[in-house]
Protein backbone atom coordinates (compact mmCIF):
# COMPACT_ATOMS: atom_id res chain seq x y z
CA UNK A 1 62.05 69.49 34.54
CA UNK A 2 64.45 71.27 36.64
CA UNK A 3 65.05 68.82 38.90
CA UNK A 4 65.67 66.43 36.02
CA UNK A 5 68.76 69.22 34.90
CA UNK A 6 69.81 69.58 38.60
CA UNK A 7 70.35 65.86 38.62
CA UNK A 8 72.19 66.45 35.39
CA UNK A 9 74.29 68.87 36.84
CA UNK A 10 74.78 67.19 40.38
CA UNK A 11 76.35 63.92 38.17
CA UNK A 12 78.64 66.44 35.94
CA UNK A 13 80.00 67.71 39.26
CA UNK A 14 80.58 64.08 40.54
CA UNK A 15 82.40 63.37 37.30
CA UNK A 16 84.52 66.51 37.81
CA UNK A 17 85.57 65.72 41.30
CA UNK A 18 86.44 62.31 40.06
CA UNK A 19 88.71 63.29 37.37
CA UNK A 20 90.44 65.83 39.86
CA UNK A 21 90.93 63.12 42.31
CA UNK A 22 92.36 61.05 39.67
CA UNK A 23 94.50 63.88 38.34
CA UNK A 24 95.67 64.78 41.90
CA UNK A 25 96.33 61.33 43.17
CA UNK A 26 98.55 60.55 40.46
CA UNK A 27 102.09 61.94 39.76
CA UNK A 28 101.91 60.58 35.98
CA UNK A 29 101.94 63.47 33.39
CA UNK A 30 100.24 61.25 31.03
CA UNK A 31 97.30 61.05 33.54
CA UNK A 32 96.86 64.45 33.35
CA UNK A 33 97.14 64.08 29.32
CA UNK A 34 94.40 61.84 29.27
CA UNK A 35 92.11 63.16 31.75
CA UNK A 36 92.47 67.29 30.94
CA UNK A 37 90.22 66.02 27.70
CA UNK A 38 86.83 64.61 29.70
CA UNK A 39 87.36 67.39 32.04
CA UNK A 40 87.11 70.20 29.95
CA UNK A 41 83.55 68.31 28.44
CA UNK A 42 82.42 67.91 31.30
CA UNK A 43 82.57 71.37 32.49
CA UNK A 44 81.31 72.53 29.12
CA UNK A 45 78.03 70.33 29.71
CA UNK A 46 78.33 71.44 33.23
CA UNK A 47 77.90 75.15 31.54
CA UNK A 48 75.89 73.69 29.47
CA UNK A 49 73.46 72.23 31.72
CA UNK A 50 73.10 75.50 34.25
CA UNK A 51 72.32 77.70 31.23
CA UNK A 52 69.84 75.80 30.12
CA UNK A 53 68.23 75.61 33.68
CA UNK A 54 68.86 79.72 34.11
CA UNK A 55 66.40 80.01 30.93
CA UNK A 56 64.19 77.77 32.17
CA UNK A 57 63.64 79.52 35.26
CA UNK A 58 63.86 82.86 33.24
CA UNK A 59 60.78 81.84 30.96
CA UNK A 60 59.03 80.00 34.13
CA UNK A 61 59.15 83.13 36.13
CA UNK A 62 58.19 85.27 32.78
CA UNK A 63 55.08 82.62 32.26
CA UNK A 64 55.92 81.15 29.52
CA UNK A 65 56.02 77.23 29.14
């Protein structure tokens, strides 16, 4: 299960580099208009996604399943 939400994690990152690159690499305000939106999801279910995997670990270490 954890590796299932690092993958998760690992692909939010790749999607946040990409829309950085993108922002970066252009000089366009309007780029930045319509790419500010998917990056601020996708560092919410990057959030998201690593709290989910610190309480899993929590409750693992704990023993619960």
């Amino acid at each position: 299960m954890i590796e299932k939400i690092d993958y998760c994690i690992d692909s939010v990152n790749q999607l946040i580099d990409y829309v950085f690159t993108q922002i970066r690499s252009s000089d366009s305000v309007s780029t930045g208009r319509r790419y500010f939106p998917l990056l601020a999801v996708a560092q919410h279910a990057k959030d998201s996604y690593v709290s989910i995997k610190d309480n899993l670990e929590r409750d693992l270490k704990n023993g619960k399943k």
